[in-house]
PDB file of N, CA and C in Angstrom:
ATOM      1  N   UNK A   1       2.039 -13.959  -8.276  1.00  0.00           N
ATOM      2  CA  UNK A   1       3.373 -13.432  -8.489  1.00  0.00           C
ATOM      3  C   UNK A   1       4.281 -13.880  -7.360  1.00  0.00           C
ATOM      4  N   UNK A   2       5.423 -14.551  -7.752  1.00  0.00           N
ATOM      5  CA  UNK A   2       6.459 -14.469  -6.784  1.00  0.00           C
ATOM      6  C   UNK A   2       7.249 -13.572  -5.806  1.00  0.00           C
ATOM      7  N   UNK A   3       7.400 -13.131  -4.872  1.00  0.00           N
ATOM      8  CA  UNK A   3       7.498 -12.304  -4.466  1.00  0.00           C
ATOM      9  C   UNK A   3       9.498 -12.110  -3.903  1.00  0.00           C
ATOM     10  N   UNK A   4       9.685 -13.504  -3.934  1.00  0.00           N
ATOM     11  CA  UNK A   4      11.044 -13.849  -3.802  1.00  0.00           C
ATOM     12  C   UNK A   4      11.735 -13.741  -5.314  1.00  0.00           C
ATOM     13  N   UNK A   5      12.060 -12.567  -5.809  1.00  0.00           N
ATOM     14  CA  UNK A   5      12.882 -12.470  -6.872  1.00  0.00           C
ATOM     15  C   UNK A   5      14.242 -13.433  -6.902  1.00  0.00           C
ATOM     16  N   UNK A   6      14.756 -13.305  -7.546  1.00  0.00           N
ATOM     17  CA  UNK A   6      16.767 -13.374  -7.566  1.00  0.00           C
ATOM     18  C   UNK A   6      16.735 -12.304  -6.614  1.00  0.00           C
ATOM     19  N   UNK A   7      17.116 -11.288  -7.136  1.00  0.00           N
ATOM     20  CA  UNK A   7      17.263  -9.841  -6.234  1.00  0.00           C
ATOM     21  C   UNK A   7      17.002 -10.519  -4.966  1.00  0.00           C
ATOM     22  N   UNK A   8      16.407 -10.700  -4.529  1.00  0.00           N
ATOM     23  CA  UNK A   8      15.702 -10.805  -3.335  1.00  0.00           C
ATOM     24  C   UNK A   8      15.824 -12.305  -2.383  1.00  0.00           C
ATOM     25  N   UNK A   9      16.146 -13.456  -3.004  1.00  0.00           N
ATOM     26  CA  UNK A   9      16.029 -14.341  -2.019  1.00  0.00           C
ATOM     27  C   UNK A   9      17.279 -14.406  -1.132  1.00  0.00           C
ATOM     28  N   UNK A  10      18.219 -13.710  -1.385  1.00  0.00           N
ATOM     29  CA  UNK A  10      19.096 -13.894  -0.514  1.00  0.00           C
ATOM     30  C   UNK A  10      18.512 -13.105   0.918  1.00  0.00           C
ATOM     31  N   UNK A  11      18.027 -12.264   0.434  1.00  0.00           N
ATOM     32  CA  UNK A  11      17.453 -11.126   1.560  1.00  0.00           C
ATOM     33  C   UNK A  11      16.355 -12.309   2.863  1.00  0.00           C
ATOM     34  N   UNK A  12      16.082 -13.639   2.139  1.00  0.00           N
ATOM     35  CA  UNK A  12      15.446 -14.102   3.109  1.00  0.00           C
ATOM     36  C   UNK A  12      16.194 -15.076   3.998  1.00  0.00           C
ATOM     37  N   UNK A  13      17.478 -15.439   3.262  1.00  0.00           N
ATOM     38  CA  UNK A  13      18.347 -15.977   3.739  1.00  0.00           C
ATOM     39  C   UNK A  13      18.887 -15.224   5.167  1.00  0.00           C
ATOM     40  N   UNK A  14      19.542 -14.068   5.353  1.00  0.00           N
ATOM     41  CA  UNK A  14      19.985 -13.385   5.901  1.00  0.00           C
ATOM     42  C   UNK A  14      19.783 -12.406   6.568  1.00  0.00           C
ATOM     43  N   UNK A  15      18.734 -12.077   6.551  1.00  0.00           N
ATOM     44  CA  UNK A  15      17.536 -10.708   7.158  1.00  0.00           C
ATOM     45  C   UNK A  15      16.672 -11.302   8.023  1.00  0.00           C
ATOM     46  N   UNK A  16      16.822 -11.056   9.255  1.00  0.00           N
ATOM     47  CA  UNK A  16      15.916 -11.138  10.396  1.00  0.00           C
ATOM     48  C   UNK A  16      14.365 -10.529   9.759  1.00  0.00           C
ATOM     49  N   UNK A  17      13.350 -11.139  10.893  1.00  0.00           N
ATOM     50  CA  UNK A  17      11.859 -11.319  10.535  1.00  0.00           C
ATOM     51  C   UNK A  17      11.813  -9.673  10.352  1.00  0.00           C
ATOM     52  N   UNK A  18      12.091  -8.616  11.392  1.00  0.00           N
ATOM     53  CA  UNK A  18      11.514  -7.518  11.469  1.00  0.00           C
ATOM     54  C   UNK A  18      11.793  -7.090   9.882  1.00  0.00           C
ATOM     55  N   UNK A  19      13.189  -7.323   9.437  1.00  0.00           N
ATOM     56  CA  UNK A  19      13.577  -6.584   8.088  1.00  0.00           C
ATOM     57  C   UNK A  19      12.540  -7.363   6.835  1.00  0.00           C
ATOM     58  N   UNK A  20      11.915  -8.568   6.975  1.00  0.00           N
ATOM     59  CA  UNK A  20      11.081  -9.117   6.114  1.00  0.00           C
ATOM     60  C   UNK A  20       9.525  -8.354   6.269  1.00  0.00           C
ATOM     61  N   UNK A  21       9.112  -7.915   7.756  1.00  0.00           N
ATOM     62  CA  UNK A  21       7.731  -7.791   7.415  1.00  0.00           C
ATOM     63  C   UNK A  21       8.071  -6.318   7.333  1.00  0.00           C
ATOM     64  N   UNK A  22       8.679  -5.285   7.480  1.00  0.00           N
ATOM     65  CA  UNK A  22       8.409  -3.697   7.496  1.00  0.00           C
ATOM     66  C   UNK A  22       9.261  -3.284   6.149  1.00  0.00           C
ATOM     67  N   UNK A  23      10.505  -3.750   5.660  1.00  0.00           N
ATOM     68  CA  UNK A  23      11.508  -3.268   5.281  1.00  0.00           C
ATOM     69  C   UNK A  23      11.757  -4.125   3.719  1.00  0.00           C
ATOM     70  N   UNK A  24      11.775  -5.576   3.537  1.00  0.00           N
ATOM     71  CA  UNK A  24      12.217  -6.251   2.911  1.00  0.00           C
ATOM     72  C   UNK A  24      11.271  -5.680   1.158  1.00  0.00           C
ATOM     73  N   UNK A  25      12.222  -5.309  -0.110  1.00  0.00           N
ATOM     74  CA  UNK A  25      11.192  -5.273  -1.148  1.00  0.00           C
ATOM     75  C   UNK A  25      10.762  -6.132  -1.547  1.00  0.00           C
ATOM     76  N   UNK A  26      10.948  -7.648  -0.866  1.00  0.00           N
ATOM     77  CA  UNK A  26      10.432  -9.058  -1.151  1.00  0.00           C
ATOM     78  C   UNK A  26       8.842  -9.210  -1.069  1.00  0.00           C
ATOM     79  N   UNK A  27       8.232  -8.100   0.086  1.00  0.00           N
ATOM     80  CA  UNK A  27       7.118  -8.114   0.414  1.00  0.00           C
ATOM     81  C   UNK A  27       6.573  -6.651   0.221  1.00  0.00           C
ATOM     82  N   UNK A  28       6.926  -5.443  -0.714  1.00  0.00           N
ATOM     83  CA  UNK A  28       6.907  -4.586  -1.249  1.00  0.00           C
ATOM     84  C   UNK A  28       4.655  -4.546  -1.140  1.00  0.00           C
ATOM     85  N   UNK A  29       4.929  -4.586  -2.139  1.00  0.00           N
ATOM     86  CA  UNK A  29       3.334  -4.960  -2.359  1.00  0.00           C
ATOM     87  C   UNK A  29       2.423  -5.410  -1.720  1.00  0.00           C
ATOM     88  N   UNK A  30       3.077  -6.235  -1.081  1.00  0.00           N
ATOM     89  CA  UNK A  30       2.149  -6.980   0.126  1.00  0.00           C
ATOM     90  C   UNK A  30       1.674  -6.011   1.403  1.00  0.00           C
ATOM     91  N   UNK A  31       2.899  -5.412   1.688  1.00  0.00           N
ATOM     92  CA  UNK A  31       3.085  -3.960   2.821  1.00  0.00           C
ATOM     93  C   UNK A  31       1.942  -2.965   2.271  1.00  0.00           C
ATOM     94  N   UNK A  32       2.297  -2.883   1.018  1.00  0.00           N
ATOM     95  CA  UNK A  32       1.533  -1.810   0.115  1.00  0.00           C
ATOM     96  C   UNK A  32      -0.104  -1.774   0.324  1.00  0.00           C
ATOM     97  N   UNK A  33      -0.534  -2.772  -0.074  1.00  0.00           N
ATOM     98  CA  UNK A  33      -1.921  -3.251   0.352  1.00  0.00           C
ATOM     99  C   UNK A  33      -2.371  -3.430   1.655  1.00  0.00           C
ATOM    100  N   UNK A  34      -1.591  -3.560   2.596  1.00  0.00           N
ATOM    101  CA  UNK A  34      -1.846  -3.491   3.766  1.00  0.00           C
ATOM    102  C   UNK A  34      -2.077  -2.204   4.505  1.00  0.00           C
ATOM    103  N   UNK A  35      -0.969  -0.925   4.054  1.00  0.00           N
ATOM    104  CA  UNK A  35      -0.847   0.322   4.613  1.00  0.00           C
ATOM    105  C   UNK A  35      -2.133   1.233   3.614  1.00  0.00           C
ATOM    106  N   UNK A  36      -2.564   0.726   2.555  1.00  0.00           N
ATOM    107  CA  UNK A  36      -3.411   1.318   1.992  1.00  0.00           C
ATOM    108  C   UNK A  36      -5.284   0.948   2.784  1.00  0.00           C
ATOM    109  N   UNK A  37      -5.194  -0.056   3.052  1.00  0.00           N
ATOM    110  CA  UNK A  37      -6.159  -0.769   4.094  1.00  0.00           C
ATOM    111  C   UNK A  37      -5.905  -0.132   5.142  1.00  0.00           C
ATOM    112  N   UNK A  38      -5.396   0.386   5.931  1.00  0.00           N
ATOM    113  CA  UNK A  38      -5.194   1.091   6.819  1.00  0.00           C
ATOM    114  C   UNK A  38      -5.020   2.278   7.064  1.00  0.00           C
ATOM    115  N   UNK A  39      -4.678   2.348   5.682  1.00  0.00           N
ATOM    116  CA  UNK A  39      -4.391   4.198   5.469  1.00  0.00           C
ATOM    117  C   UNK A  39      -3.525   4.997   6.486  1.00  0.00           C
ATOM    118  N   UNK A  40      -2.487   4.289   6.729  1.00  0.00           N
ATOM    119  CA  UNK A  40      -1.264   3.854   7.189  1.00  0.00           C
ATOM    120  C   UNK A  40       0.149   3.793   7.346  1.00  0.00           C
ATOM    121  N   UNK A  41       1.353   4.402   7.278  1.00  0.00           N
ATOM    122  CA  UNK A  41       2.538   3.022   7.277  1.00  0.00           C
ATOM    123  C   UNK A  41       2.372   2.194   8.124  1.00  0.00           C
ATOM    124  N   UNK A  42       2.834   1.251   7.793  1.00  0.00           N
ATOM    125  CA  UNK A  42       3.056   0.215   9.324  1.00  0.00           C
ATOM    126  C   UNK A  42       4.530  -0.301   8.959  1.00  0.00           C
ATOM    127  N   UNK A  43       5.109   0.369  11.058  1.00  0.00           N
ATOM    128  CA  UNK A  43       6.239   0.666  11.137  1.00  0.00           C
ATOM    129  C   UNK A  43       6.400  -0.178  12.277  1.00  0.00           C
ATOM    130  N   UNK A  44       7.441  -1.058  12.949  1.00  0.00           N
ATOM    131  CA  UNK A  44       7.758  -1.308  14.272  1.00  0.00           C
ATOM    132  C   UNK A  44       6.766  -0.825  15.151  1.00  0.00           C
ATOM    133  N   UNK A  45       7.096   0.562  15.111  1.00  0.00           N
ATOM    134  CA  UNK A  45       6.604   1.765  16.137  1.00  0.00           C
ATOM    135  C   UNK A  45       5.332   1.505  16.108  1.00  0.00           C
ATOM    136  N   UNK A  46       4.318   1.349  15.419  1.00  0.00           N
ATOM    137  CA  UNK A  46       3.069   1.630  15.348  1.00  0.00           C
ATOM    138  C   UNK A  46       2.455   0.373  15.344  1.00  0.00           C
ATOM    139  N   UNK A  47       2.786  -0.830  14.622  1.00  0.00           N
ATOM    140  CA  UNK A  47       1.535  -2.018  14.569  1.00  0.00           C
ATOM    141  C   UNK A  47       1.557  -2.556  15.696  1.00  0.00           C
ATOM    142  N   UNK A  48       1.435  -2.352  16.784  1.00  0.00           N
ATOM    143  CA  UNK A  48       0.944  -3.220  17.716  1.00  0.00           C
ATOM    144  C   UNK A  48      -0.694  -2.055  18.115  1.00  0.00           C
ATOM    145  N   UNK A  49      -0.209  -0.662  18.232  1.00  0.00           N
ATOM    146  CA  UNK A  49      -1.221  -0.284  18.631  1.00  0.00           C
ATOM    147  C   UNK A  49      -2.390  -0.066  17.516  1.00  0.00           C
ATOM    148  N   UNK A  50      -1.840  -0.102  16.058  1.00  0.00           N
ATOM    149  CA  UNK A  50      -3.011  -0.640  15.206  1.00  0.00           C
ATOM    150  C   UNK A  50      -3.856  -1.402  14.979  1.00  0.00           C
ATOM    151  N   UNK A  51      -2.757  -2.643  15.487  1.00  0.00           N
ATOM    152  CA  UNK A  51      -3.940  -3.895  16.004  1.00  0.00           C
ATOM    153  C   UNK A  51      -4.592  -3.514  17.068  1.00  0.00           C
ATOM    154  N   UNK A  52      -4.271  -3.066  17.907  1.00  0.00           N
ATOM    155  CA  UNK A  52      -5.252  -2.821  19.300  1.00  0.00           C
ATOM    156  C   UNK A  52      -6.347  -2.009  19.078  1.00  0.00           C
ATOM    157  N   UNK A  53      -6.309  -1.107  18.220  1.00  0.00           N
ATOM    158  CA  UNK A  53      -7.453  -0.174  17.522  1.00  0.00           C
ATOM    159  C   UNK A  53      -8.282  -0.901  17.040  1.00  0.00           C
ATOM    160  N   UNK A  54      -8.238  -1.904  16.342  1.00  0.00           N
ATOM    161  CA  UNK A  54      -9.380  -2.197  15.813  1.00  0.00           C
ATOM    162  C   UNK A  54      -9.503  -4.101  15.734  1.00  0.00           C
ATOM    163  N   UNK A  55     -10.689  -4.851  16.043  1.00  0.00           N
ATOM    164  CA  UNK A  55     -10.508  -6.006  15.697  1.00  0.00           C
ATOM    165  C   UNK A  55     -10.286  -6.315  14.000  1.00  0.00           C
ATOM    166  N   UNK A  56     -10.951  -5.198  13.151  1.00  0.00           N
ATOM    167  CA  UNK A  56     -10.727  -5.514  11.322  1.00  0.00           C
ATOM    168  C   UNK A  56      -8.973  -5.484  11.296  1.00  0.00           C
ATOM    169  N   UNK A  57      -8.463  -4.230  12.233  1.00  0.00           N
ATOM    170  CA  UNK A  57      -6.820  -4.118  11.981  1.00  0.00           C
ATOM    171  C   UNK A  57      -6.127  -5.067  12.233  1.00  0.00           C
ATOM    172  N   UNK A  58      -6.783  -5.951  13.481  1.00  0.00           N
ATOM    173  CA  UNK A  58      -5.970  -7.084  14.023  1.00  0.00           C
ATOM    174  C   UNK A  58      -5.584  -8.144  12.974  1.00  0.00           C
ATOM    175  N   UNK A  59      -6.912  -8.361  12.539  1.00  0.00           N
ATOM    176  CA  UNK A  59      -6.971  -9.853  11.692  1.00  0.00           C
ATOM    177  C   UNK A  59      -6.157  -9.381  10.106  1.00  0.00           C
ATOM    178  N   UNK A  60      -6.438  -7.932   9.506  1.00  0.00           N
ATOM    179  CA  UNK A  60      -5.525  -7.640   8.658  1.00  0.00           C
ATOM    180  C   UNK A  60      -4.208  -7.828   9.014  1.00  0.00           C
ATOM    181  N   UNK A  61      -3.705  -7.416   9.688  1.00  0.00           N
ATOM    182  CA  UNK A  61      -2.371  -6.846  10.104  1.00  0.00           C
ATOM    183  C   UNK A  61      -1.602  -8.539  10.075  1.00  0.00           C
ATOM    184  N   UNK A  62      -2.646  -9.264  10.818  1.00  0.00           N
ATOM    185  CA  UNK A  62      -1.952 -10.710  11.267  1.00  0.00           C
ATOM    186  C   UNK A  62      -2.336 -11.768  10.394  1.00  0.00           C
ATOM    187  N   UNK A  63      -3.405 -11.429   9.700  1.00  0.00           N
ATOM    188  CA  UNK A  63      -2.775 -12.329   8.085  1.00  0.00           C
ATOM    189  C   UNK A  63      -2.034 -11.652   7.081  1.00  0.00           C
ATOM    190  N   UNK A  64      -1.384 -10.711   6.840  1.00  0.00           N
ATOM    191  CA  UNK A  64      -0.340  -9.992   6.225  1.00  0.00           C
ATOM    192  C   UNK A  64       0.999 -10.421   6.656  1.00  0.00           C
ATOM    193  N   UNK A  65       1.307 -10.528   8.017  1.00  0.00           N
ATOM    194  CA  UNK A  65       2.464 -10.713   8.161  1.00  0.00           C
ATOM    195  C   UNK A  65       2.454 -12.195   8.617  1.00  0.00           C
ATOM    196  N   UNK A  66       1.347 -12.937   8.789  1.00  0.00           N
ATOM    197  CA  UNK A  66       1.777 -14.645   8.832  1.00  0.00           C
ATOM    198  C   UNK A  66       1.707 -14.871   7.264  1.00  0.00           C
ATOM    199  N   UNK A  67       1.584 -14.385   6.140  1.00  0.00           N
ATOM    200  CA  UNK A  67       1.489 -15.013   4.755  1.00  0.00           C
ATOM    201  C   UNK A  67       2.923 -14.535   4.630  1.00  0.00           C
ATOM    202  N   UNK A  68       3.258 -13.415   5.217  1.00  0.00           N
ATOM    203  CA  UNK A  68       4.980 -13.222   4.721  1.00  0.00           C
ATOM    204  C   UNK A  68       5.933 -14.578   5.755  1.00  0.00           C
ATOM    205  N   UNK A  69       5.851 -14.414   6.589  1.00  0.00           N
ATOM    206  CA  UNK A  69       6.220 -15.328   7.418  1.00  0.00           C
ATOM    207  C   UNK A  69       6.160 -16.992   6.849  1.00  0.00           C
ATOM    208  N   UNK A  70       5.016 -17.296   6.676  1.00  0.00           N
ATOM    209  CA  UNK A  70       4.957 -18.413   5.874  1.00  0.00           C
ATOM    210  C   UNK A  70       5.766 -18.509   4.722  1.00  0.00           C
ATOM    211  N   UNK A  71       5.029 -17.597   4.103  1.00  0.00           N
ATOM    212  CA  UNK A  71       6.303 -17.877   2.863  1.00  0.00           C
ATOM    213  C   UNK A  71       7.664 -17.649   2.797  1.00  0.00           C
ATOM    214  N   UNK A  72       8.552 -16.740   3.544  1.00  0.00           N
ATOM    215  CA  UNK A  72       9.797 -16.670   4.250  1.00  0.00           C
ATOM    216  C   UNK A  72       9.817 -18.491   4.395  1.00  0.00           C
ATOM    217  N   UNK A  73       9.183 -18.743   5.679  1.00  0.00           N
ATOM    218  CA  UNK A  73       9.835 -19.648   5.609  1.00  0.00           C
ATOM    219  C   UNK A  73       9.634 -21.394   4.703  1.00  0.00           C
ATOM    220  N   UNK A  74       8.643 -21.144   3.766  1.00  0.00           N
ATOM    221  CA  UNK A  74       8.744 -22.266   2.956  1.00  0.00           C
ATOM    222  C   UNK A  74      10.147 -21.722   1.729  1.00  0.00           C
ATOM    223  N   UNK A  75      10.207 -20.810   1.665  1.00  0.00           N
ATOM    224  CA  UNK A  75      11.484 -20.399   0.558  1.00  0.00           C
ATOM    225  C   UNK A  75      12.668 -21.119   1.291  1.00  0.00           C
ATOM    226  N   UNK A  76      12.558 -20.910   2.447  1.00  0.00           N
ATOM    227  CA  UNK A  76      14.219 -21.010   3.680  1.00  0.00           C
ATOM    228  C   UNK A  76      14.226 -22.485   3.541  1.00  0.00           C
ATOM    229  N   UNK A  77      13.155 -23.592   3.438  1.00  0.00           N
ATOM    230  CA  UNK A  77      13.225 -24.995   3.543  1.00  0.00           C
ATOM    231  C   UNK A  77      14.026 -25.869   2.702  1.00  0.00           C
TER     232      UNK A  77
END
Protein backbone atom coordinates (compact mmCIF):
# COMPACT_ATOMS: atom_id res chain seq x y z
CA UNK A 1 0.00 0.00 0.00
CA UNK A 2 1.05 3.45 -0.71
CA UNK A 3 1.31 5.35 2.02
CA UNK A 4 1.72 8.83 0.24
CA UNK A 5 -1.95 9.47 -0.67
CA UNK A 6 -3.05 12.79 -2.70
CA UNK A 7 -4.18 13.89 0.76
CA UNK A 8 -0.95 13.46 1.86
CA UNK A 9 1.99 14.10 -0.44
CA UNK A 10 2.04 17.52 -0.03
CA UNK A 11 2.52 16.86 3.71
CA UNK A 12 5.98 15.44 2.56
CA UNK A 13 6.73 18.29 0.65
CA UNK A 14 6.46 20.71 3.51
CA UNK A 15 6.58 19.01 6.94
CA UNK A 16 9.78 18.67 8.66
CA UNK A 17 11.12 14.94 9.57
CA UNK A 18 9.77 15.12 13.25
CA UNK A 19 6.05 15.84 11.76
CA UNK A 20 6.66 12.69 9.26
CA UNK A 21 7.84 10.11 11.83
CA UNK A 22 5.38 10.94 15.07
CA UNK A 23 2.56 13.03 13.52
CA UNK A 24 2.24 12.69 9.68
CA UNK A 25 -1.17 10.30 8.62
CA UNK A 26 1.20 9.43 5.69
CA UNK A 27 2.79 6.96 8.08
CA UNK A 28 -0.45 6.30 10.16
CA UNK A 29 -0.10 2.56 10.14
CA UNK A 30 3.31 2.28 10.06
CA UNK A 31 3.40 4.27 13.71
CA UNK A 32 0.52 1.92 14.44
CA UNK A 33 2.48 -1.26 14.22
CA UNK A 34 5.24 0.05 15.77
CA UNK A 35 3.43 1.44 19.10
CA UNK A 36 1.56 -1.86 19.17
CA UNK A 37 5.14 -3.73 19.22
CA UNK A 38 5.91 -1.76 21.92
CA UNK A 39 2.87 -1.38 23.58
CA UNK A 40 3.52 2.15 23.43
CA UNK A 41 3.01 5.68 21.88
CA UNK A 42 6.05 6.79 20.52
CA UNK A 43 6.30 10.43 21.06
CA UNK A 44 9.43 12.91 20.70
CA UNK A 45 9.43 12.65 24.47
CA UNK A 46 9.89 9.07 24.80
CA UNK A 47 11.79 7.21 21.78
CA UNK A 48 15.08 7.76 22.57
CA UNK A 49 14.71 6.20 25.97
CA UNK A 50 12.77 3.27 24.33
CA UNK A 51 15.50 2.56 22.31
CA UNK A 52 17.80 2.59 25.21
CA UNK A 53 15.52 0.01 26.99
CA UNK A 54 15.90 -2.49 24.91
CA UNK A 55 18.30 -3.74 22.00
CA UNK A 56 14.70 -5.53 20.18
CA UNK A 57 13.32 -1.60 20.73
CA UNK A 58 16.36 -0.18 19.15
CA UNK A 59 16.42 -2.08 15.91
CA UNK A 60 12.41 -1.76 15.80
CA UNK A 61 12.19 1.74 16.44
CA UNK A 62 15.18 2.39 13.78
CA UNK A 63 13.88 0.40 11.00
CA UNK A 64 10.43 2.08 11.36
CA UNK A 65 11.56 5.36 11.10
CA UNK A 66 14.51 4.81 8.39
CA UNK A 67 11.65 3.03 6.04
CA UNK A 68 9.63 6.34 6.65
CA UNK A 69 12.57 8.39 6.02
CA UNK A 70 13.49 6.52 3.00
CA UNK A 71 10.49 6.69 1.55
CA UNK A 72 9.90 10.50 2.41
CA UNK A 73 12.64 10.91 0.67
CA UNK A 74 12.39 8.81 -2.59
CA UNK A 75 8.71 10.56 -2.97
CA UNK A 76 10.71 14.22 -2.51
CA UNK A 77 13.15 13.08 -5.61
Amino acid sequence: MDPLTSANRACTERINVEHSVFKCDAWYVIRRELEAYTGKEITPENVVGLMLSSKEYWDKIETTVLKILKTRKEFKQ
